[in-house]
Structures are given as structure tokens and as C-alpha cells.
PDB file of N, CA and C in Angstrom:
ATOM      1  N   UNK A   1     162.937 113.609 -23.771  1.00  0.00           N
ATOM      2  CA  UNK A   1     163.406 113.867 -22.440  1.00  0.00           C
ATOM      3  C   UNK A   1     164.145 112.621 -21.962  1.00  0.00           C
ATOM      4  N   UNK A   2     165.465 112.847 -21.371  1.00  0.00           N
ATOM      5  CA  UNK A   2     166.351 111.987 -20.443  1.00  0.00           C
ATOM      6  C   UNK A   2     166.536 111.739 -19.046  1.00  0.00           C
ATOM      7  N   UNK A   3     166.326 110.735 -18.584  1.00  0.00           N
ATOM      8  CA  UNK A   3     166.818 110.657 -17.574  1.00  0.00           C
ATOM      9  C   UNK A   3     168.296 110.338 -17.256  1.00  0.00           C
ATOM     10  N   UNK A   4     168.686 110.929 -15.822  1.00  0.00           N
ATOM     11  CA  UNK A   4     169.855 110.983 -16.129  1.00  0.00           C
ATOM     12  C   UNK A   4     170.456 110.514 -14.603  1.00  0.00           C
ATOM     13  N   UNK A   5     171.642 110.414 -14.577  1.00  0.00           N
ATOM     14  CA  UNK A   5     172.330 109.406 -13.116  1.00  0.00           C
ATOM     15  C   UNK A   5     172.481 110.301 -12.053  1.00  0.00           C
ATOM     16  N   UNK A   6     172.050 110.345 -10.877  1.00  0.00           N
ATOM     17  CA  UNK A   6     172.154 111.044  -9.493  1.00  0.00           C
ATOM     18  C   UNK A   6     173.671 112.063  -9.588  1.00  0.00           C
ATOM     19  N   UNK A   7     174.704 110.963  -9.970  1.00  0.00           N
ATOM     20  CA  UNK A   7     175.731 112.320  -9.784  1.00  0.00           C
ATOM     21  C   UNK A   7     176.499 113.545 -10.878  1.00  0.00           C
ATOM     22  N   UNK A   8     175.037 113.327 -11.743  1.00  0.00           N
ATOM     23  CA  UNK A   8     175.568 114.733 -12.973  1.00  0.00           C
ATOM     24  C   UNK A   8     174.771 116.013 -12.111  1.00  0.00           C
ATOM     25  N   UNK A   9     174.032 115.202 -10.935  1.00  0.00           N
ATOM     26  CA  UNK A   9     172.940 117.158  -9.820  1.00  0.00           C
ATOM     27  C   UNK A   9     174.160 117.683  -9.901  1.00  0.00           C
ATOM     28  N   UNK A  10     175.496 117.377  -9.043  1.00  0.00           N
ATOM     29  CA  UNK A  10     176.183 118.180  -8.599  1.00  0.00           C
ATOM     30  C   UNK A  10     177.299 119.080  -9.601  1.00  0.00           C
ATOM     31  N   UNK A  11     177.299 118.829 -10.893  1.00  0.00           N
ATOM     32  CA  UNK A  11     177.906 119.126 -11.821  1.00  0.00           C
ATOM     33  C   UNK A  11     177.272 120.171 -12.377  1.00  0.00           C
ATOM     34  N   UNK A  12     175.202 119.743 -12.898  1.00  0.00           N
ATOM     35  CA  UNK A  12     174.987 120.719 -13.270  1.00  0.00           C
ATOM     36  C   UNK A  12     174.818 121.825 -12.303  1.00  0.00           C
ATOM     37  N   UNK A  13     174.565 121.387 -11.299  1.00  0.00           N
ATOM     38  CA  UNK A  13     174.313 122.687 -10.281  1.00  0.00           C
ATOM     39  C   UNK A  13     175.640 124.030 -10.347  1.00  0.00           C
ATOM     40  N   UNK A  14     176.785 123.510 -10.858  1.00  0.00           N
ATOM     41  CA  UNK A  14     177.985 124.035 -10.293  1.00  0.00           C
ATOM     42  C   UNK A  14     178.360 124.601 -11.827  1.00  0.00           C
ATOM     43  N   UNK A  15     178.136 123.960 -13.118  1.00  0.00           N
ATOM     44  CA  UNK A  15     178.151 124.119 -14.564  1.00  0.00           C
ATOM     45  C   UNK A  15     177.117 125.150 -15.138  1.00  0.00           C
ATOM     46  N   UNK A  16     175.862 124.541 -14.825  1.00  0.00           N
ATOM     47  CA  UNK A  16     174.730 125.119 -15.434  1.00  0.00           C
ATOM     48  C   UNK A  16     174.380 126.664 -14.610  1.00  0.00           C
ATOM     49  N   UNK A  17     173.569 127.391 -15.604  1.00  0.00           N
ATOM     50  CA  UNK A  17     172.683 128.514 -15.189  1.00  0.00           C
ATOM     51  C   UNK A  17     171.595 127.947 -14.975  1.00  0.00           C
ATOM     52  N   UNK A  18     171.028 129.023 -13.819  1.00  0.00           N
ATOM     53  CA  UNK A  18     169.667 128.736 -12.897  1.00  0.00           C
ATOM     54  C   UNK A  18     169.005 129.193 -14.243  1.00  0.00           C
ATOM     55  N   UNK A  19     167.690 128.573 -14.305  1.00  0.00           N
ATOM     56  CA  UNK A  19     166.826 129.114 -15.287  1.00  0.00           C
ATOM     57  C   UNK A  19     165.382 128.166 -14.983  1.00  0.00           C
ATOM     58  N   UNK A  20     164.229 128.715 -15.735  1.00  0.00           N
ATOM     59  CA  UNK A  20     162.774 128.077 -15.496  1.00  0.00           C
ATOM     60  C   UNK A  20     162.676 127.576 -17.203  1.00  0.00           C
ATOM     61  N   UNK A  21     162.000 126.897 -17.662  1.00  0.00           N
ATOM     62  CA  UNK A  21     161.215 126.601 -19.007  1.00  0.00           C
ATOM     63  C   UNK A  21     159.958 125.830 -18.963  1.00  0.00           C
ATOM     64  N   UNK A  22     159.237 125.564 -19.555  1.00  0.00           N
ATOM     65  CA  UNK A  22     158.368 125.140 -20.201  1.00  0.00           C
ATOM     66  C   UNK A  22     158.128 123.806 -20.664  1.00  0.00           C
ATOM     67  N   UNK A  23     158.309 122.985 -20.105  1.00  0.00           N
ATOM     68  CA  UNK A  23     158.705 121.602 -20.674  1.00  0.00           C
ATOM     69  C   UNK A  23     157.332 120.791 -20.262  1.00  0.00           C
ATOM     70  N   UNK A  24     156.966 120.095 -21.678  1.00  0.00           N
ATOM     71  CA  UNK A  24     155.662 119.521 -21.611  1.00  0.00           C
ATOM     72  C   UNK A  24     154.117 119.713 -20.931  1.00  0.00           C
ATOM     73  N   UNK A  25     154.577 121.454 -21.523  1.00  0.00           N
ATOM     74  CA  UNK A  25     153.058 122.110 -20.798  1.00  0.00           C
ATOM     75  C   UNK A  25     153.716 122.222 -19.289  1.00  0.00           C
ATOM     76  N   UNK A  26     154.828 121.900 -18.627  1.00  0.00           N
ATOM     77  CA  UNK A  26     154.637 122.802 -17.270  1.00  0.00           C
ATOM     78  C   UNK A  26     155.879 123.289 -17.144  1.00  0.00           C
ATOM     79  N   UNK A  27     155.402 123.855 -16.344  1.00  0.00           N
ATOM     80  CA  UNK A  27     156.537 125.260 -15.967  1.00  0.00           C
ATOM     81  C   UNK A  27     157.551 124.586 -14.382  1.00  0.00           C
ATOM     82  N   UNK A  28     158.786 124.585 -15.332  1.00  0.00           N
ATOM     83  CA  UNK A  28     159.793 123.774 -14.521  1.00  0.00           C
ATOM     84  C   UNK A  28     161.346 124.752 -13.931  1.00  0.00           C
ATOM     85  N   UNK A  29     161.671 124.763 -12.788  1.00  0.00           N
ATOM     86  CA  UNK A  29     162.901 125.297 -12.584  1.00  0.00           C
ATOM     87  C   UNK A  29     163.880 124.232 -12.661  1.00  0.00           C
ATOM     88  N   UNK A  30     165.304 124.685 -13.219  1.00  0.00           N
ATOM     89  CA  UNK A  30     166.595 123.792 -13.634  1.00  0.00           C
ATOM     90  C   UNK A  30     167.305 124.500 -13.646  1.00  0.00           C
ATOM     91  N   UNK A  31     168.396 124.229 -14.757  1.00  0.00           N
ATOM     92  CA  UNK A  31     169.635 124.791 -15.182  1.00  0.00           C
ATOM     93  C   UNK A  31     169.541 124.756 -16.511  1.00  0.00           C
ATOM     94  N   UNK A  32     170.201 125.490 -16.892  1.00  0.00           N
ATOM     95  CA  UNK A  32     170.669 125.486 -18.233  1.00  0.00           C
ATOM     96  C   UNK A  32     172.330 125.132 -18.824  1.00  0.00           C
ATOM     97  N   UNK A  33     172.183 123.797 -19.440  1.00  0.00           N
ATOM     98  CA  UNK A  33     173.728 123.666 -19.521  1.00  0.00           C
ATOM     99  C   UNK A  33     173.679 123.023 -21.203  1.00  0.00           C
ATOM    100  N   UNK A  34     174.771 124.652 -21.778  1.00  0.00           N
ATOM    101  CA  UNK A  34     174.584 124.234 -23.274  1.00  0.00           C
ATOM    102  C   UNK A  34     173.350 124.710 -24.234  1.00  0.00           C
ATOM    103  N   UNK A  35     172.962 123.954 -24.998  1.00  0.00           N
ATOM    104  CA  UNK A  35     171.747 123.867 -25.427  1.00  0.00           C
ATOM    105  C   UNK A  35     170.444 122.515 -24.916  1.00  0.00           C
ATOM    106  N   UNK A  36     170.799 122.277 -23.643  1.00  0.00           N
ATOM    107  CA  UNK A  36     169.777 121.263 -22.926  1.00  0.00           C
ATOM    108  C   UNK A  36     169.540 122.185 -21.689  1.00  0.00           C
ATOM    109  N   UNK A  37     168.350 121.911 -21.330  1.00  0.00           N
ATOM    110  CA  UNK A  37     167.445 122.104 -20.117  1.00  0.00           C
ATOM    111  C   UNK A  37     167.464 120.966 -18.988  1.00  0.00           C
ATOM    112  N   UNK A  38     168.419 121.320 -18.144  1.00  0.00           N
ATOM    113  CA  UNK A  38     167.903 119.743 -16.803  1.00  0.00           C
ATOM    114  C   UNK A  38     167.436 120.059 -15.599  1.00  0.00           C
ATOM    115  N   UNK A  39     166.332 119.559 -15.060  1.00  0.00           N
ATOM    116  CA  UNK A  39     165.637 120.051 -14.321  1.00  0.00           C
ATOM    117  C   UNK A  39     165.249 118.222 -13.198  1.00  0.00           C
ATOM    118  N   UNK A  40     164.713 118.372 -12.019  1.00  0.00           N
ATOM    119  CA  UNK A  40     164.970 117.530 -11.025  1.00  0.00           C
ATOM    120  C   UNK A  40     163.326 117.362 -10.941  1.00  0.00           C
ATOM    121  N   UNK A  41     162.908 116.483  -9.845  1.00  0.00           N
ATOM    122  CA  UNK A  41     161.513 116.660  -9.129  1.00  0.00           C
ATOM    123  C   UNK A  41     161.830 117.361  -7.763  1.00  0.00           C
ATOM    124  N   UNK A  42     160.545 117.355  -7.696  1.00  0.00           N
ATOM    125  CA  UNK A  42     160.699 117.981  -5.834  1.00  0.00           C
ATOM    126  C   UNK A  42     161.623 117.563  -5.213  1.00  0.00           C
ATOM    127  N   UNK A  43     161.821 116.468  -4.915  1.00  0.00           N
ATOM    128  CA  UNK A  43     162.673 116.212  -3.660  1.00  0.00           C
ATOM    129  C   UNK A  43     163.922 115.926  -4.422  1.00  0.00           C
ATOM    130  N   UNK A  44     164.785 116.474  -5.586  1.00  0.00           N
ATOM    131  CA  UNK A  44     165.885 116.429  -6.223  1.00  0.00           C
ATOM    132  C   UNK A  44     166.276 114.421  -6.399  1.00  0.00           C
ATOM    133  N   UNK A  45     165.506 113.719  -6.529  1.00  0.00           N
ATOM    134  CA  UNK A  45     166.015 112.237  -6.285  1.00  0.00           C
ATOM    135  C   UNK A  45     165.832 111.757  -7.983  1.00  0.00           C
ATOM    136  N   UNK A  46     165.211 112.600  -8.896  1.00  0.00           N
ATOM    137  CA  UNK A  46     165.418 112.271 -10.459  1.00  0.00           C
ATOM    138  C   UNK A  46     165.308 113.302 -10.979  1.00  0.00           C
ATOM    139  N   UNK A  47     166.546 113.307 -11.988  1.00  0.00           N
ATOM    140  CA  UNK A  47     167.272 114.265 -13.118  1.00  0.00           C
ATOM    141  C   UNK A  47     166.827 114.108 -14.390  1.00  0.00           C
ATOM    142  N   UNK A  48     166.318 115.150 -14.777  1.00  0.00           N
ATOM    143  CA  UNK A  48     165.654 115.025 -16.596  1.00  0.00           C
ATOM    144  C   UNK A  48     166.314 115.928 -16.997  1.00  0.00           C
ATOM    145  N   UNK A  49     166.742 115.736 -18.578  1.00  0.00           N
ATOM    146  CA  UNK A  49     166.972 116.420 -19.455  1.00  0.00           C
ATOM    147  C   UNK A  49     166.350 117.023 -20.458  1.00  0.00           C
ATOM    148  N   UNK A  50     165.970 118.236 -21.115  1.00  0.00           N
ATOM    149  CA  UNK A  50     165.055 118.371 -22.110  1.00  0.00           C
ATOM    150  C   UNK A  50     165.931 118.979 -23.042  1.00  0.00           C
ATOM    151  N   UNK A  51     166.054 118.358 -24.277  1.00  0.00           N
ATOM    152  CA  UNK A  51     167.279 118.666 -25.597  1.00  0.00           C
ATOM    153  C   UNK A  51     166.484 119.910 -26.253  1.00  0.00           C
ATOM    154  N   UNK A  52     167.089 120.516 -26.842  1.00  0.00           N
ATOM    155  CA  UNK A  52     166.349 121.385 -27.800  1.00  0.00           C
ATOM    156  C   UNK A  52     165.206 120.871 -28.179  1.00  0.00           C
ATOM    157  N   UNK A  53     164.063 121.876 -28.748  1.00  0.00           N
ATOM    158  CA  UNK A  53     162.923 121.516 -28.877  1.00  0.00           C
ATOM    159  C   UNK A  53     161.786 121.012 -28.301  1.00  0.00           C
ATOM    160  N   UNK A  54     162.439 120.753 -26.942  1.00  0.00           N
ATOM    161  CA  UNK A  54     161.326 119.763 -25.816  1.00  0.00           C
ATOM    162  C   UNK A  54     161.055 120.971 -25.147  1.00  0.00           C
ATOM    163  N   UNK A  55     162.026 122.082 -24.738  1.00  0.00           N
ATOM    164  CA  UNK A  55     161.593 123.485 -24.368  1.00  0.00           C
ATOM    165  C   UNK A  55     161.077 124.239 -24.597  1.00  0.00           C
ATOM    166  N   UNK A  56     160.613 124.899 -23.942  1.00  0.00           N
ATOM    167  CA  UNK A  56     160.226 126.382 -24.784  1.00  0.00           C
ATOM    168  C   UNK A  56     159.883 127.197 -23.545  1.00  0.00           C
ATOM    169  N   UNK A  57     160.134 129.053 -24.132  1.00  0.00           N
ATOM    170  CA  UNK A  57     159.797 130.034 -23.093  1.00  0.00           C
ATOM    171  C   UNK A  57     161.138 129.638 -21.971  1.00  0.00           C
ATOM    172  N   UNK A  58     162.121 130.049 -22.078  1.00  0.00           N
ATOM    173  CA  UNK A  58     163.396 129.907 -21.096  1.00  0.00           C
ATOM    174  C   UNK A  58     163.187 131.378 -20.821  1.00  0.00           C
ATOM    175  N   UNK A  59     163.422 131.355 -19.383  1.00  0.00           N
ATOM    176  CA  UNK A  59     164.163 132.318 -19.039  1.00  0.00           C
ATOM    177  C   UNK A  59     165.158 132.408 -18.087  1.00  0.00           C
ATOM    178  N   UNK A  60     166.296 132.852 -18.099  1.00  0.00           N
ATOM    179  CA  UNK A  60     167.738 132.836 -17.488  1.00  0.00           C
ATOM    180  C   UNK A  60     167.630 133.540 -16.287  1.00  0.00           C
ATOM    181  N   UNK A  61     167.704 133.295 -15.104  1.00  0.00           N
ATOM    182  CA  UNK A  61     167.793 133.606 -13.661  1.00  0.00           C
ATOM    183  C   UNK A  61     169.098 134.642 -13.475  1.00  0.00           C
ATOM    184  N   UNK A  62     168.940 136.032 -13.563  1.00  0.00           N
ATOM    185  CA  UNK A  62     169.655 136.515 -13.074  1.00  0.00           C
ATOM    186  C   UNK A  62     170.490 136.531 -11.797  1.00  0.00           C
ATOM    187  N   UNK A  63     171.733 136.397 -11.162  1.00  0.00           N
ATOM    188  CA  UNK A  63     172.221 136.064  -9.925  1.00  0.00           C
ATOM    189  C   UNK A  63     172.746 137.614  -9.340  1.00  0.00           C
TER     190      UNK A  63
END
């Protein structure tokens, strides 16, 4: 898992699909951009990445 710089939120938000996964035993909402998972904390102030394999159980947020 990556951390990643404050202004890729607004990229993936606008790039990525809404989606939930599984990342290190908990159940996280993000995006999906590519084959990586990036997902925020509560108050959106740090950006993680989870590469293939750190995921599991995706599911894609219908809009």
C-alpha cells in the first residue's frame, strides 16, 4: 500500500470508478483507477493506494 500526494483526490475522483474493497481485512470505499484501488480516511486528508493483490472482493458502484 501507497501513500500518495493530496492533489491526485481530485483526479481520482474525476478518473476513477466509485467502488468498495477489502483491503487489509477492512472494508474500504474508493475508486477504482486501472488495476489499483485508492481509497482516503475519513476526513479525505490521506490517500492510499492498494496495487493488485493488496485487494480483494471489489465491487463496482453502479451510478
Amino acid at each position: 500500500m501507497d501513500l500518495l500526494t493530496e492533489d491526485i483526490a481530485e483526479h481520482v475522483k474525476h478518473q476513477g470508478r466509485q467502488a468498495s474493497a477489502t483491503v487489509s481485512g477492512r472494508r474500504r470505499s474508493g475508486f477504482l483507477v486501472g488495476n489499483k484501488f485508492v481509497f482516503s480516511d475519513q476526513a479525505e486528508l490521506l490517500w492510499m493506494q492498494a496495487g493488485p493483490g493488496e485487494f480483494r472482493e471489489l465491487r463496482i458502484w453502479r451510478k
